[in-house]
N, C-alpha and C. Protein backbone atom coordinates (compact mmCIF):
# COMPACT_ATOMS: atom_id res chain seq x y z
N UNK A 1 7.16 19.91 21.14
CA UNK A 1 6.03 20.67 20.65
C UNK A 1 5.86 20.48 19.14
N UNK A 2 6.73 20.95 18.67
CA UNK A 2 6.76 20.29 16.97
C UNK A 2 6.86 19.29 16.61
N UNK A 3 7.31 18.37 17.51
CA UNK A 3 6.81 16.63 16.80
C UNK A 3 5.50 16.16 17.46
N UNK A 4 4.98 16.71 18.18
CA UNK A 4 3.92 16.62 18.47
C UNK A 4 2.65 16.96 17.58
N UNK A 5 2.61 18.40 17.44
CA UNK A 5 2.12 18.78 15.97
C UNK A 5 2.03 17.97 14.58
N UNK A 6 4.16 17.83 14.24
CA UNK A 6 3.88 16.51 12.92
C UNK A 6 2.74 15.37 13.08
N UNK A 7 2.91 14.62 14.50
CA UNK A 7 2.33 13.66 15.13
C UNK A 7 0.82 13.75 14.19
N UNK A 8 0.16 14.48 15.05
CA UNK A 8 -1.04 14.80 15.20
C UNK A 8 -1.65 15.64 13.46
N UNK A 9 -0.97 16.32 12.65
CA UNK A 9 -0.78 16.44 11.17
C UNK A 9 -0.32 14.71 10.60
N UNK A 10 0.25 13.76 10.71
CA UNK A 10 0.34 12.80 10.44
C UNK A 10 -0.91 11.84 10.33
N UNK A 11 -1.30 11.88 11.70
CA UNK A 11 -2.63 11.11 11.99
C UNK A 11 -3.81 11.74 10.80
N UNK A 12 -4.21 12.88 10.72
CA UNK A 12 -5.01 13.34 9.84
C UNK A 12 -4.95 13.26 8.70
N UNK A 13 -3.56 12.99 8.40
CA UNK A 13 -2.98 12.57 6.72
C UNK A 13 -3.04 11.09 6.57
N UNK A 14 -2.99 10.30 7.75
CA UNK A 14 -3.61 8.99 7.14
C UNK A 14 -4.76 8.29 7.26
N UNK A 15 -5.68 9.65 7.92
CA UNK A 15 -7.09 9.07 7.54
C UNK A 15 -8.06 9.26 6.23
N UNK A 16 -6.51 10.28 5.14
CA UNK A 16 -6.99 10.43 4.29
C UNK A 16 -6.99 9.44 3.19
N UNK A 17 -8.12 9.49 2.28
CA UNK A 17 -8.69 8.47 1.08
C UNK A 17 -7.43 8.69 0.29
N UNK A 18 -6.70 7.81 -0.21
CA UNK A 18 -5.56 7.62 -1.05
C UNK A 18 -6.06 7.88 -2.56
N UNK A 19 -7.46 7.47 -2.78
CA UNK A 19 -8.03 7.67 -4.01
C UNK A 19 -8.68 9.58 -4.15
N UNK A 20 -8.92 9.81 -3.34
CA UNK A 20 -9.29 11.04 -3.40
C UNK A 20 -8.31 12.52 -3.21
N UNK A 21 -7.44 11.68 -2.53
CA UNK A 21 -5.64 12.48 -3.01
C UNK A 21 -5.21 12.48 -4.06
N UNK A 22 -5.33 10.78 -5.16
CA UNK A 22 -4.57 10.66 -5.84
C UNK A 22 -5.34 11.64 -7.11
N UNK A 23 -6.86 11.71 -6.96
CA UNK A 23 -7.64 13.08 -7.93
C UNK A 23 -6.88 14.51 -7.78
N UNK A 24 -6.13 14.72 -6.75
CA UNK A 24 -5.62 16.14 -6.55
C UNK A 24 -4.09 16.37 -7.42
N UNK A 25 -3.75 15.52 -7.53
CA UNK A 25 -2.39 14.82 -8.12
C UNK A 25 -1.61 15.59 -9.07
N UNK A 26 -2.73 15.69 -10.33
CA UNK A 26 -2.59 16.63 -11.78
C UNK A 26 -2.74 18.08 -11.48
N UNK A 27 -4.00 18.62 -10.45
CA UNK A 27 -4.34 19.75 -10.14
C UNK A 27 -2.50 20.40 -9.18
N UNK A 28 -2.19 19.48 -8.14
CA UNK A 28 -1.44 20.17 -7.78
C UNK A 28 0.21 20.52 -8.17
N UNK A 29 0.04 19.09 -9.32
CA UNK A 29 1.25 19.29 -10.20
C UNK A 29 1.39 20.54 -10.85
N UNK A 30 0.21 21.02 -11.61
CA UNK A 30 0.35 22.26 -12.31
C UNK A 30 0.78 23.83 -11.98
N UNK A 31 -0.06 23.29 -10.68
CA UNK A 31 0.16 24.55 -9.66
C UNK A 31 2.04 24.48 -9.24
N UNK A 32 2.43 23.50 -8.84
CA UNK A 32 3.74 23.64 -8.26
C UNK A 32 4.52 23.99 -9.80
N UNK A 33 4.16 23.85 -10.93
CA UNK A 33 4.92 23.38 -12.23
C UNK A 33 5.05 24.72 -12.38
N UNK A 34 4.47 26.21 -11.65
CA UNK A 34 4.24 27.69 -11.62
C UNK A 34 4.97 28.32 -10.87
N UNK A 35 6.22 28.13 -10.99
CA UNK A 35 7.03 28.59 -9.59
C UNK A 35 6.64 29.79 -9.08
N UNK A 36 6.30 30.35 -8.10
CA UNK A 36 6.26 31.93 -7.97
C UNK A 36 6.52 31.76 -6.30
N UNK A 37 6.44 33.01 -5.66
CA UNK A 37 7.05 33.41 -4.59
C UNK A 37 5.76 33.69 -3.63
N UNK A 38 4.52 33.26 -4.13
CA UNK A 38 3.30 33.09 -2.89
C UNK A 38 3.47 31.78 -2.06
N UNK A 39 2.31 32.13 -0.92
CA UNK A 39 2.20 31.64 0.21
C UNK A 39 1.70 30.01 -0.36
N UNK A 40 0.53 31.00 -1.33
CA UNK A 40 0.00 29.86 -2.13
C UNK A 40 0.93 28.26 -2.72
N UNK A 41 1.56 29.00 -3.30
CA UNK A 41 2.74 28.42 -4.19
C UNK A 41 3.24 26.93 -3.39
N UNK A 42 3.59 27.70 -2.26
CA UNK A 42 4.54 27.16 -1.38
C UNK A 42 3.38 25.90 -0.48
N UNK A 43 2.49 26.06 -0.13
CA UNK A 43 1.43 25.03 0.20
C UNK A 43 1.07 24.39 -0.83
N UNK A 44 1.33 24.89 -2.53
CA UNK A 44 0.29 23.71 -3.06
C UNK A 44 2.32 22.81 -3.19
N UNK A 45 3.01 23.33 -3.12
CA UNK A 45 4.40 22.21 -2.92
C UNK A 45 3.78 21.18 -1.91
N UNK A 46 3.45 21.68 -0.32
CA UNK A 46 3.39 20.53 0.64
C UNK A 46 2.20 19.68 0.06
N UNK A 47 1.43 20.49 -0.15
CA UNK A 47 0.17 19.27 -0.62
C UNK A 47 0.47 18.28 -1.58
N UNK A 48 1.61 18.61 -2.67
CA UNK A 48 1.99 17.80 -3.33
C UNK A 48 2.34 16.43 -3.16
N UNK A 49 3.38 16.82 -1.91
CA UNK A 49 4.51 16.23 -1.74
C UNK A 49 3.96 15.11 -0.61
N UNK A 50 2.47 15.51 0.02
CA UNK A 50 2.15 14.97 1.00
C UNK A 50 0.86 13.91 0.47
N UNK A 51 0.79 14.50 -1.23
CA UNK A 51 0.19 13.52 -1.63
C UNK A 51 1.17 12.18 -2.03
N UNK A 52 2.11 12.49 -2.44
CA UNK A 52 2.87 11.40 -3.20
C UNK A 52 3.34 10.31 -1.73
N UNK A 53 3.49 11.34 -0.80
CA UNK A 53 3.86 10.52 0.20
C UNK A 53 2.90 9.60 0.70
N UNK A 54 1.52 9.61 1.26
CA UNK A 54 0.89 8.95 0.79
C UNK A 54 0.28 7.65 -0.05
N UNK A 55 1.21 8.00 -1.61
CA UNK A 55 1.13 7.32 -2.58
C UNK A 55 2.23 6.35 -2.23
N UNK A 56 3.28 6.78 -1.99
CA UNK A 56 4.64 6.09 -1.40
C UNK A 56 4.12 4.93 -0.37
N UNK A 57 3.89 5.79 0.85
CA UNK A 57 3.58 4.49 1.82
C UNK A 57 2.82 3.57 1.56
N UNK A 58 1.72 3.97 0.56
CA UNK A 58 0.71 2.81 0.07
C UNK A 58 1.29 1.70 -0.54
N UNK A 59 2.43 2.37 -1.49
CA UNK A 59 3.10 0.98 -2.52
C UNK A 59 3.93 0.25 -2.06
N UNK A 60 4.69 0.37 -0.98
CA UNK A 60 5.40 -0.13 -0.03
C UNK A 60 4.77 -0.82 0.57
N UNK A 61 3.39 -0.26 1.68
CA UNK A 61 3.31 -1.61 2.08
C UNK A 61 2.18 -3.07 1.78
N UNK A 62 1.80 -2.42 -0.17
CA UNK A 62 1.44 -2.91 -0.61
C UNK A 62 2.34 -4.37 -1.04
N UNK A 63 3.96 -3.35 -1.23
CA UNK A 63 4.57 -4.89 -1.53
C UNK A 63 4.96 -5.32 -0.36
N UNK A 64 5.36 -4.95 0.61
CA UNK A 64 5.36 -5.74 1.75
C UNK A 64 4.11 -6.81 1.99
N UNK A 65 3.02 -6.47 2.09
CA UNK A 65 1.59 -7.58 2.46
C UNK A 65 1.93 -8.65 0.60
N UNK A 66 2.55 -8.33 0.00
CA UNK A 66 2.58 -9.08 -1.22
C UNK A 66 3.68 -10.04 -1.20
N UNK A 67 5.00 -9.53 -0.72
CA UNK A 67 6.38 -10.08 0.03
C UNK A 67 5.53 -11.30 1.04
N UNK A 68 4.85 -11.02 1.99
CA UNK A 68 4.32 -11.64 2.73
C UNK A 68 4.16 -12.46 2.24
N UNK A 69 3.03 -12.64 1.55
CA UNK A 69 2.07 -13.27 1.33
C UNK A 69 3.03 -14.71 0.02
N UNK A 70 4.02 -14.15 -0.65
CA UNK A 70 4.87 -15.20 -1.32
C UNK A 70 5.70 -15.91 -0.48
N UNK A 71 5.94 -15.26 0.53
CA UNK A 71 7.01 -16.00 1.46
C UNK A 71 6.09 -16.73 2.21
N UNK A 72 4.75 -16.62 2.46
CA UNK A 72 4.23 -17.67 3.42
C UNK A 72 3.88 -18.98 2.09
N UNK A 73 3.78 -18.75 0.47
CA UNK A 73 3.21 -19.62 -0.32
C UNK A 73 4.43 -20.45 0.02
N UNK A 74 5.11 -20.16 -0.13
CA UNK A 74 7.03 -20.86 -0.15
C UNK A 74 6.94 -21.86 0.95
N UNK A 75 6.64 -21.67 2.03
CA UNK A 75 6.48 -22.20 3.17
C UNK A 75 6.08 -22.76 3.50
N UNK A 76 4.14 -22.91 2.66
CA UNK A 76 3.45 -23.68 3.17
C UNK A 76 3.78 -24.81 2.23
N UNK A 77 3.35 -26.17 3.12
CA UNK A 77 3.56 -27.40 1.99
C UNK A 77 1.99 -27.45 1.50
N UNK A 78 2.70 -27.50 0.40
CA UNK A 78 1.49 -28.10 -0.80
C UNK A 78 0.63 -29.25 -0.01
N UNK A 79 -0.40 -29.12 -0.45
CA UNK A 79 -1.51 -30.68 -0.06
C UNK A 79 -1.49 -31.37 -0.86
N UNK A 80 -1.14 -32.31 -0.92
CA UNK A 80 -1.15 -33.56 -2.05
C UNK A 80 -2.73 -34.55 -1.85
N UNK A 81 -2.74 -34.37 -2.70
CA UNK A 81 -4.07 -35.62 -2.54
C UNK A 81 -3.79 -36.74 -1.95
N UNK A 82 -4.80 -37.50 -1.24
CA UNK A 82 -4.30 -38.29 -0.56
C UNK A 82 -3.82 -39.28 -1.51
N UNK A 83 -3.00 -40.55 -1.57
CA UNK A 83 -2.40 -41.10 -2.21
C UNK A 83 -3.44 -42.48 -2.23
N UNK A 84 -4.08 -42.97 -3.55
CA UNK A 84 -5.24 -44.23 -3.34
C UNK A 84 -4.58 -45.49 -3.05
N UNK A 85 -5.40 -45.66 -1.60
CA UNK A 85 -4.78 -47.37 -1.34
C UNK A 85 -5.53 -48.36 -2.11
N UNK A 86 -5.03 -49.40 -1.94
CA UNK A 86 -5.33 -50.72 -2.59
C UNK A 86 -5.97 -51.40 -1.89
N UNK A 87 -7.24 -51.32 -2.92
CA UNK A 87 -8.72 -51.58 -2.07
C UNK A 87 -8.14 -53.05 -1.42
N UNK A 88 -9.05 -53.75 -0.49
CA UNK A 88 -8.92 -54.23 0.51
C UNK A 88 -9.98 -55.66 -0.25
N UNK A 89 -9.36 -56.10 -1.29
CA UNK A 89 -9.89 -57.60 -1.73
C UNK A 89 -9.30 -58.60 -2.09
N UNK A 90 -10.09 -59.33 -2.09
CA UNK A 90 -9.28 -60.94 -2.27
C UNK A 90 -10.32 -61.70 -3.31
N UNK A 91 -9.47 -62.36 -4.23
CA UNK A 91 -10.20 -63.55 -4.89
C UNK A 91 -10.64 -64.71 -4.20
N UNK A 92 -11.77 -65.13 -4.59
CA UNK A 92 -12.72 -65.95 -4.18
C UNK A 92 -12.69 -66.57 -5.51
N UNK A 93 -13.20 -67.97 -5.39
CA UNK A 93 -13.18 -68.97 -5.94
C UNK A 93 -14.23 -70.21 -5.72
């Protein structure tokens, strides 16, 4: 029942805009930077934390598709130009 829930709270957290989280960022820093003993308090923590996470998975598998993407340059062979043959003449006389 409760990983079901995370599940389904998960899905909704990654259809969220990474850029429009990352605007909430400063706002919810300040708020958590206020320790107090509300309900409040204590949600703008998860929102925090669920922004950075967010931020986390983005940079990860930003370098992963970047990891990729050097390990396939490595791999692939270079194209060399074709190499110029020697044109196909003869002296005449």
């Amino acid at each position: 029942m409760i990983e079901d829930m995370l599940d389904k709270t998960a899905e909704k957290i990654l259809a969220l805009d990474e850029a429009s989280l990352t605007a909430l960022w400063d706002k919810y820093k300040v708020r958590i930077e206020q320790v107090g003993r509300s309900r409040e308090w204590e949600k703008s923590v998860i929102i925090f934390f669920i922004i950075n996470a967010v931020r986390a998975k983005n940079h990860l598998f930003n370098e992963y598709v970047l990891q990729e993407q050097r390990e396939y340059r490595e791999k692939k062979p270079e194209k060399k130009p074709p190499s110029p043959r020697k044109p196909n003449l003869r002296i005449i006389k």
